[in-house]
Protein backbone atom coordinates (compact mmCIF):
# COMPACT_ATOMS: atom_id res chain seq x y z
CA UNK A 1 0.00 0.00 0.00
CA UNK A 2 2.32 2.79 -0.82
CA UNK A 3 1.34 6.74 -1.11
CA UNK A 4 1.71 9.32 -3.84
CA UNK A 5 5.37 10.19 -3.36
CA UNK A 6 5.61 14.36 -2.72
CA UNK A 7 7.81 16.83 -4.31
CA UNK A 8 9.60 18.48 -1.77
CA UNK A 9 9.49 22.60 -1.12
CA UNK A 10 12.51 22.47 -3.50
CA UNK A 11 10.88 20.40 -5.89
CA UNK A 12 12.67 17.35 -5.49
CA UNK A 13 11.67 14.03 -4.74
CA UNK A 14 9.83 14.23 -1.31
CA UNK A 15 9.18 11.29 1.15
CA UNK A 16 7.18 8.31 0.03
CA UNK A 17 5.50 6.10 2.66
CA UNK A 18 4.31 2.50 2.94
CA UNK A 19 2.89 0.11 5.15
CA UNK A 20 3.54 -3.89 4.54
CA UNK A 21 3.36 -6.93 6.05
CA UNK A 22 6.37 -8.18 4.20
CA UNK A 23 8.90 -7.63 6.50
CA UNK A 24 11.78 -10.28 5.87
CA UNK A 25 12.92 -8.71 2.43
CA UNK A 26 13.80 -5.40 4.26
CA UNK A 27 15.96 -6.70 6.69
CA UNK A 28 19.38 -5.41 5.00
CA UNK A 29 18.11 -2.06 4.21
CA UNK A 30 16.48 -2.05 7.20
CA UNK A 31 19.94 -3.34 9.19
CA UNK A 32 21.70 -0.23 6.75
CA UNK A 33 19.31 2.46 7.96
CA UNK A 34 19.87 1.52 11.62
CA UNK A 35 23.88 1.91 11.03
CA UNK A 36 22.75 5.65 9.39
CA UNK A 37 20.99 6.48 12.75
CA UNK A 38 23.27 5.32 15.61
CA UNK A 39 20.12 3.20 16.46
CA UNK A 40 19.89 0.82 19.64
CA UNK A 41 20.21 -2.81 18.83
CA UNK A 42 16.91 -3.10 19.92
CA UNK A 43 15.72 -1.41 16.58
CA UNK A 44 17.26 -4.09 14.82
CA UNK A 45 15.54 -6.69 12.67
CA UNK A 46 17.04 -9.58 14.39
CA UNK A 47 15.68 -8.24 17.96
CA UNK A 48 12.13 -7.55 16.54
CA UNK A 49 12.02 -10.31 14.78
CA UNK A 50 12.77 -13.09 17.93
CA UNK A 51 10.20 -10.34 19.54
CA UNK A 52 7.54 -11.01 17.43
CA UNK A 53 8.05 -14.89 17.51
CA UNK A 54 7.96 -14.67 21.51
CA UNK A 55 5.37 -11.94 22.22
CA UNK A 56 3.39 -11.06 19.00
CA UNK A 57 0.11 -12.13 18.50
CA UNK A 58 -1.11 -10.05 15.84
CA UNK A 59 -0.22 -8.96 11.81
CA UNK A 60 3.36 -7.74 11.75
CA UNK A 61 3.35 -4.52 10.01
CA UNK A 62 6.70 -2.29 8.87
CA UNK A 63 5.73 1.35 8.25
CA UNK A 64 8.70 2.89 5.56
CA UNK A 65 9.56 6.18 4.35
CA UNK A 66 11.54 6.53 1.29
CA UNK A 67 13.62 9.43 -0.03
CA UNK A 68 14.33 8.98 -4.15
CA UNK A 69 14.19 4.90 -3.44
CA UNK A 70 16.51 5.15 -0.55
CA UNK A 71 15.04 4.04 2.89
CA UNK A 72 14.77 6.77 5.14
CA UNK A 73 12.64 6.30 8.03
CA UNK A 74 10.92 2.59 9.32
CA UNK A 75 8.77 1.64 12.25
CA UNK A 76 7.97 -1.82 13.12
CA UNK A 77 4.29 -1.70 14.25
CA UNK A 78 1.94 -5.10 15.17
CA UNK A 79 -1.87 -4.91 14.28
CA UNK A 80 -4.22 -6.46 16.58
CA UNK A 81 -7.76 -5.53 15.63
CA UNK A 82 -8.29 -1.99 15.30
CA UNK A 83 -4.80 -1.64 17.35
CA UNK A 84 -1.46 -0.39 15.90
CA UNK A 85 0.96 -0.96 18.67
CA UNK A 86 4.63 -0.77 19.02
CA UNK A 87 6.53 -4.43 19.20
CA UNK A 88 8.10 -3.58 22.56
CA UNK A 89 7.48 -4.62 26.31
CA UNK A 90 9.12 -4.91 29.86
CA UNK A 91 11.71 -7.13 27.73
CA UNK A 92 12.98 -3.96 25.86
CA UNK A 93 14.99 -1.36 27.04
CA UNK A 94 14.32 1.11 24.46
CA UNK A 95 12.20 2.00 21.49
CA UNK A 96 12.04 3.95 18.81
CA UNK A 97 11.12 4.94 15.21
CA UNK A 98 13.99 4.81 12.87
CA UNK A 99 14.50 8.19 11.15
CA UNK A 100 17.37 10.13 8.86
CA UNK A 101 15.48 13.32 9.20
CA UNK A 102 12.15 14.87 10.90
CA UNK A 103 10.45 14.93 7.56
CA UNK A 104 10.86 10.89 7.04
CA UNK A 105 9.31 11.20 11.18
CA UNK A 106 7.01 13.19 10.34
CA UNK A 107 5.97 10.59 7.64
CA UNK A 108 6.04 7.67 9.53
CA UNK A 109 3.51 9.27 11.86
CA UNK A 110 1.42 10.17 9.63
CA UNK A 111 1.21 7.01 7.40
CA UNK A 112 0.45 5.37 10.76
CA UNK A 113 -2.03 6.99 11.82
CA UNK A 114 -3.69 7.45 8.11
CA UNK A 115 -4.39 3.37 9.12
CA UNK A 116 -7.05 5.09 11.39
CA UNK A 117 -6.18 2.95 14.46
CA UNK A 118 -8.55 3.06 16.97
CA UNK A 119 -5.57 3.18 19.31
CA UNK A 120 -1.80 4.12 18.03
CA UNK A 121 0.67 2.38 21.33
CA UNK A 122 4.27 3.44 21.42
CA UNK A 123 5.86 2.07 24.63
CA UNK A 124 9.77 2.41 25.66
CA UNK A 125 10.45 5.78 23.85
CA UNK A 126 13.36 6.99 24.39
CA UNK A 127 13.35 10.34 26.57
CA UNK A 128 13.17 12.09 23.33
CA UNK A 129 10.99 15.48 22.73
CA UNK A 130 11.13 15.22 18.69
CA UNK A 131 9.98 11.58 18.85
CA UNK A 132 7.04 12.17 21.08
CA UNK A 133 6.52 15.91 19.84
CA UNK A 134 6.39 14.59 15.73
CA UNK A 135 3.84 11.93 16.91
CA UNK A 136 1.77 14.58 18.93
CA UNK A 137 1.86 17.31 15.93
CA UNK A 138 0.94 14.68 13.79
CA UNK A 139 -2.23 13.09 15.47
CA UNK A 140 -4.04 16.81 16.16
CA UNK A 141 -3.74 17.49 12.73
CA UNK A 142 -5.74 14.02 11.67
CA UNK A 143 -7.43 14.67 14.88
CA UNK A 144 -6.71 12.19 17.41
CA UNK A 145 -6.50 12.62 21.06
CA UNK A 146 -2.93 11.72 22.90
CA UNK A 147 -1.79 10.73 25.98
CA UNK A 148 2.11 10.35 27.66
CA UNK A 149 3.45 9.07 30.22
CA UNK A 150 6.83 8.37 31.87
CA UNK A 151 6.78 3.96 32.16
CA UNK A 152 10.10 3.73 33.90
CA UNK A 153 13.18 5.62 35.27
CA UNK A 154 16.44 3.81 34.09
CA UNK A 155 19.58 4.53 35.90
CA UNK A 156 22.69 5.04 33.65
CA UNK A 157 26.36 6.31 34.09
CA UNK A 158 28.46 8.16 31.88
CA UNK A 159 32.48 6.46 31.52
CA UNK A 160 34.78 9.16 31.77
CA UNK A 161 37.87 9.03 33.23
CA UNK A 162 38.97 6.34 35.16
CA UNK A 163 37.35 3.58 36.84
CA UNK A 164 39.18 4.01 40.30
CA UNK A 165 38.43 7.98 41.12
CA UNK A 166 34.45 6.72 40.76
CA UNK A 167 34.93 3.58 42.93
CA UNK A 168 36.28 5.98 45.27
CA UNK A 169 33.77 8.29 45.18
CA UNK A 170 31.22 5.70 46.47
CA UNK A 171 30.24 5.81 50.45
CA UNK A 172 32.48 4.44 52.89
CA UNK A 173 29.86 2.01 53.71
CA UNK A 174 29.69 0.75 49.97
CA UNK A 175 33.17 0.41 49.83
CA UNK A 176 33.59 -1.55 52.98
CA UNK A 177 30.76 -3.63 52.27
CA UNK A 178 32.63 -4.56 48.64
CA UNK A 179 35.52 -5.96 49.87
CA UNK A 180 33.96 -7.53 52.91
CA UNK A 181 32.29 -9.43 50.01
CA UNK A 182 34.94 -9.97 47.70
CA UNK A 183 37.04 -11.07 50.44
CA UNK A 184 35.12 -13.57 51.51
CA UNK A 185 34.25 -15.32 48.10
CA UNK A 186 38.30 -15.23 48.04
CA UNK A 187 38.32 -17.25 50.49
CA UNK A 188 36.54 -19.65 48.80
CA UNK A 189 38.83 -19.39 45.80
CA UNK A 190 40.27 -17.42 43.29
CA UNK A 191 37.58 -14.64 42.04
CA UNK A 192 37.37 -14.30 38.48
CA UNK A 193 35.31 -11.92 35.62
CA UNK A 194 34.58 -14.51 32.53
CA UNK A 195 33.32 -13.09 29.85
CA UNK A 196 31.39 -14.65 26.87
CA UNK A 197 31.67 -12.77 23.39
CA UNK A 198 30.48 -15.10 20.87
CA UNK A 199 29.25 -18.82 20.03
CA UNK A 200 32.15 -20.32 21.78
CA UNK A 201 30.94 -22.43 25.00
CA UNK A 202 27.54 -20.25 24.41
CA UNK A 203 25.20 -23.20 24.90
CA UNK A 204 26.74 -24.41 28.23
CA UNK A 205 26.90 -20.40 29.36
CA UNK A 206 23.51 -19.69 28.18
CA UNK A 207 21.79 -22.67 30.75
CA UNK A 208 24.41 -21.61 33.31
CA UNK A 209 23.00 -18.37 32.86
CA UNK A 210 19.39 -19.36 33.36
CA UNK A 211 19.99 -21.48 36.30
CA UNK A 212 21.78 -18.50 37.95
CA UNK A 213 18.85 -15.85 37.10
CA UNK A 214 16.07 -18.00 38.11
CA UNK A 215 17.42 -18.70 41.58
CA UNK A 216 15.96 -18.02 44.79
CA UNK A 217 12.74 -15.35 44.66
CA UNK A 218 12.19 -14.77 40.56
CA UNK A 219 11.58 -19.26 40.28
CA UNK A 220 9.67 -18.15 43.33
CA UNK A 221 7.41 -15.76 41.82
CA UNK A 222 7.17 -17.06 38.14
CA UNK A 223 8.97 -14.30 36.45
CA UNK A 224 12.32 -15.94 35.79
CA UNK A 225 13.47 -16.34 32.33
CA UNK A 226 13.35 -20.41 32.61
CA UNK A 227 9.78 -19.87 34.56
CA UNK A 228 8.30 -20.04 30.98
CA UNK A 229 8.77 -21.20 27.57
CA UNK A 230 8.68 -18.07 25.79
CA UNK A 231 10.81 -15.93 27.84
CA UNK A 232 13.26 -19.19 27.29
CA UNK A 233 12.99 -19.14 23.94
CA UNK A 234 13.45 -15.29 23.33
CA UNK A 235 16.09 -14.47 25.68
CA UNK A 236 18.06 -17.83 23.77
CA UNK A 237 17.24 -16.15 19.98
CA UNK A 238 18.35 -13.03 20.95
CA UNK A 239 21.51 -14.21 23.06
CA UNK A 240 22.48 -16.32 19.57
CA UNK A 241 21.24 -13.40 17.85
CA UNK A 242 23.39 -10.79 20.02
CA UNK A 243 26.32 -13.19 19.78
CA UNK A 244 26.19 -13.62 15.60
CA UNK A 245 25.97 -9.16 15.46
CA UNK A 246 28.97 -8.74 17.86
CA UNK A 247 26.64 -6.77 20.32
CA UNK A 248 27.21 -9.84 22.96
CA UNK A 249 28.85 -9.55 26.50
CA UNK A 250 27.40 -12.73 28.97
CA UNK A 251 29.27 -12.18 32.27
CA UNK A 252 29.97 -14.39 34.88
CA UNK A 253 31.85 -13.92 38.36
CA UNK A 254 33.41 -17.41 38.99
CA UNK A 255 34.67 -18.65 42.49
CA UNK A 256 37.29 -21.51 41.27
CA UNK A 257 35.99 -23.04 38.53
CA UNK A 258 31.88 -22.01 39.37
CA UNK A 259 30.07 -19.68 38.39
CA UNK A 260 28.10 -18.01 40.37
CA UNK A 261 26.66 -14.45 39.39
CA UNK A 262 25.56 -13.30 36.01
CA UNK A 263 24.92 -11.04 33.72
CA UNK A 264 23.69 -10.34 30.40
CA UNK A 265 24.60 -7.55 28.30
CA UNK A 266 24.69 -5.99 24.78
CA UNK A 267 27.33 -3.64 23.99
CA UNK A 268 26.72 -1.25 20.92
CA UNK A 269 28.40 2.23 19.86
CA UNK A 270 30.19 2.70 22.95
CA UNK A 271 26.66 2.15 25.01
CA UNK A 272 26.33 -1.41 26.84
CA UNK A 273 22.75 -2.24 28.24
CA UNK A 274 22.30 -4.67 30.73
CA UNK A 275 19.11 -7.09 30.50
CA UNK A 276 18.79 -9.82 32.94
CA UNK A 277 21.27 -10.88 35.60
CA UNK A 278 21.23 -12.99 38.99
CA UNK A 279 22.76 -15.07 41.54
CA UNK A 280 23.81 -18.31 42.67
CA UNK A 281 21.66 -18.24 46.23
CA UNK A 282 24.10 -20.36 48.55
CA UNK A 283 26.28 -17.37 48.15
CA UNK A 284 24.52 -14.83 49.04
CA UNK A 285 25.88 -13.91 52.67
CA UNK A 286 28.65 -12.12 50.23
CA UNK A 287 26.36 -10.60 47.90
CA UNK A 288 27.97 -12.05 44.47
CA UNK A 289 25.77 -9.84 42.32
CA UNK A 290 26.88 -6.51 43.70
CA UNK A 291 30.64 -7.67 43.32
CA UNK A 292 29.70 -8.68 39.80
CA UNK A 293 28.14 -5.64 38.97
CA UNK A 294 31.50 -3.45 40.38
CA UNK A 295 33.28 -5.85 37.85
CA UNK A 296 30.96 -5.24 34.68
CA UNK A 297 31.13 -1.36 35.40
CA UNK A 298 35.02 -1.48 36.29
CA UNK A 299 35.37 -3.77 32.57
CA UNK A 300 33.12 -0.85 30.96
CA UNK A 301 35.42 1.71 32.02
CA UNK A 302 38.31 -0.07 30.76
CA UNK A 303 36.93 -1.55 27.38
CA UNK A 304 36.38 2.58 26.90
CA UNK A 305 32.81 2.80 26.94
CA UNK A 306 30.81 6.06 26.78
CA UNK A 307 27.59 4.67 28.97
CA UNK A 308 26.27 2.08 30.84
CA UNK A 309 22.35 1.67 31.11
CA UNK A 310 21.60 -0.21 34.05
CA UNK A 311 18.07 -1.29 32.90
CA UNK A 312 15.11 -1.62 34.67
CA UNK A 313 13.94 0.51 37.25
CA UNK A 314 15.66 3.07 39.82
CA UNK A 315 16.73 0.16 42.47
CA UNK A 316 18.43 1.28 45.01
CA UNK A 317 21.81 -1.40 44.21
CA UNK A 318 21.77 0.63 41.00
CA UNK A 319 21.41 4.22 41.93
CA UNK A 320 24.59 3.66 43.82
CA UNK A 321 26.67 3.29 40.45
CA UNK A 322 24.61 5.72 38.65
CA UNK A 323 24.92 9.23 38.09
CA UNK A 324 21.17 9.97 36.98
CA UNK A 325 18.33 8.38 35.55
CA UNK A 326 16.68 8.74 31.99
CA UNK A 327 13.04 8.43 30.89
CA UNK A 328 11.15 6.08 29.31
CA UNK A 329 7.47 7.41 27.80
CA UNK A 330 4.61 5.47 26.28
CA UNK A 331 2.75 7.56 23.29
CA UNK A 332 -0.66 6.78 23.25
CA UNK A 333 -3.06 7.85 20.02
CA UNK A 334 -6.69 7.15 19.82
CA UNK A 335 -8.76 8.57 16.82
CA UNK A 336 -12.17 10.78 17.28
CA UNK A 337 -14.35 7.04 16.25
CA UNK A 338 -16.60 5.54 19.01
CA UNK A 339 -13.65 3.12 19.43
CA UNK A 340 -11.31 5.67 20.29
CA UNK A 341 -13.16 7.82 22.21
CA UNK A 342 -13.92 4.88 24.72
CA UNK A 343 -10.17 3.86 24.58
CA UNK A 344 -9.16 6.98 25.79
CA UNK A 345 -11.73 7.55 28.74
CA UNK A 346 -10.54 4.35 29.69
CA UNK A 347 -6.89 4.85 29.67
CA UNK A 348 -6.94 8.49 30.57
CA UNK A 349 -9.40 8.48 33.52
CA UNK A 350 -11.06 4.48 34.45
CA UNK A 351 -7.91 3.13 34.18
CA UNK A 352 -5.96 5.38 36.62
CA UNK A 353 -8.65 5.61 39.22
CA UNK A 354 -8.20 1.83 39.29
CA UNK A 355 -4.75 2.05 39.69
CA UNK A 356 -5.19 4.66 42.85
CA UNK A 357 -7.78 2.99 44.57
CA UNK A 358 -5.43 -0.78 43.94
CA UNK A 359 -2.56 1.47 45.50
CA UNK A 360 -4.35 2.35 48.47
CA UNK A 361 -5.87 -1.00 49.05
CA UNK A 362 -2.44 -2.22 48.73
CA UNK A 363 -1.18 0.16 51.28
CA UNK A 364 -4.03 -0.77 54.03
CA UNK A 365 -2.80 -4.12 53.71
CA UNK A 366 0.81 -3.94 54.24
């Protein structure tokens, strides 16, 4: 389905959009236009694609903006219904539209909404005004109502200098508790970073991995990785995935020749995001993960990173490594039809009254 390609104010060639469910032949250009933009790995066709196999459940759509035939601008949408949403959840760090320019934006938005969803979902944004403010211009002019809101707060640090001067830096009582830890998994052995880059042992690392970040309360509570098929089964594509596109780093902190903590990692364009991580339980008195996690950063600083996102939400074992936080917003767009009207009462007003008075019910309890 493509559109009338414009002329641009200059008269040449302006952006052409088109929406198709043919996804699979676009994945070099699409893999090209992500190199143009510095985009997270995340926005890659090998990440959506193991999303959509794990999570999707509806018509797999690629919005595209074209320049004189070169792709300019693509965002990876799924239709459910009268639904356009974004193919992104707790199990992505980031989102967002892939653009060379704010007219191929601009175009994206607006072939998108010209669908006439009853309800346009971006979740994960990146903390980014001309994302968010390109979507907003574009859905009052076809005259849809919007909503934002901040989903989570993700700690990050920025590497400069020297990995020591920060580890200084960090409260006595951080510091002491450190190498109380570290000195008492020496004493167990000899204390180790491993790191896993590629295919090599992968298999064997990737179930050590699991078994380490489903111990103790995540088995528990049924949100470990290994607690269902389908987180299995998309963390593994994406790890093999991750490992193929050079964006892999698997940590482990071993004691002798076990390992013990973990952590998964993709490193990209000087930025490494951490995804999943845990800890071998019978060692918890010395709190392997926090020693990990000194290691990873400390290894960051050296490899000559420019950030570390911590993922997730503003824990407080993070916020002790991190200098600030950065947003992540959910872009909501419902059109004026019956539909969409009801879709944003319900989201805008029923849905956070039933948040409030679950909050408070909560809080009687504890």
């Amino acid at each position: 389905m493509r559109a009338r390609p414009p002329l641009g104010a200059d008269g040449e060639p302006g952006v052409e959009t088109a929406i198709s469910s043919d996804t699979g032949s676009l994945a070099a250009e699409w893999d090209q236009l992500a190199d143009r933009t510095a985009a997270p790995p995340f926005m890659r066709p090998g990440w959506i694609t193991a999303w959509w196999r794990a999570f999707g459940g509806g018509e797999p759509l690629v919005v595209t903006a074209r320049r004189g035939g070169v792709l300019t601008g693509l965002l990876p949408l799924e239709r459910r219904g009268g639904v356009l949403r974004a193919p992104a959840n707790y199990h992505t760090p980031v989102f967002e539209p892939l653009a060379a320019d704010a007219d191929s934006l601009r175009a994206l938005a607006d072939r998108a909404l010209a669908e006439r969803p009853a309800h346009l979902d971006l979740f994960m944004l990146e903390g980014d005004d001309a994302v968010r403010g390109g979507f907003s211009a574009a859905a009052a002019q076809a005259g849809f109502g919007t909503l934002e809101r901040v989903v989570v707060r993700t700690p990050y640090r920025r590497v400069e200098g020297d990995w020591e001067p920060v580890l200084a830096g960090r409260s006595r009582k951080v510091r002491k508790e450190l190498r109380r830890n570290r000195r008492g998994l020496e004493a167990m052995g000899p204390v180790e970073l491993e790191e896993i880059r590629d295919h090599a042992g992968l298999e064997r690392a990737f179930g050590d991995f699991l078994a380490l970040e489903s111990s103790g309360w995540k088995a528990e509570s049924g949100t470990a990785i290994s607690s269902t098929l389908v987180l299995r089964d998309f963390y593994e594509a994406v790890t093999e995935w991750a490992a193929d596109a050079g964006y892999l780093m698997l940590f482990f902190l071993r004691v002798g020749e076990r390992r013990i903590a973990a952590d998964l990692c993709l490193d990209d364009r000087g930025r490494r995001y951490m995804l999943k991580g845990g800890f071998d339980r019978e060692y918890s008195k010395h709190s392997p993960g926090t020693v990990l996690l000194e290691a990873d950063m400390a290894q960051g600083y050296a490899a000559g990173l420019e950030r570390i996102e911590l993922g997730g939400g503003s824990d407080q074992y993070k916020l002790r490594w991190a200098q600030e936080t950065t947003s992540r917003w959910q872009f909501e767009a419902f059109s004026p039809s019956i539909a969409g009207r009801a879709r944003h009462t319900w989201r805008a007003r029923v849905l956070p009254l039933a948040r409030r008075v679950r909050d408070r019910r909560r809080g009687a309890e504890s």
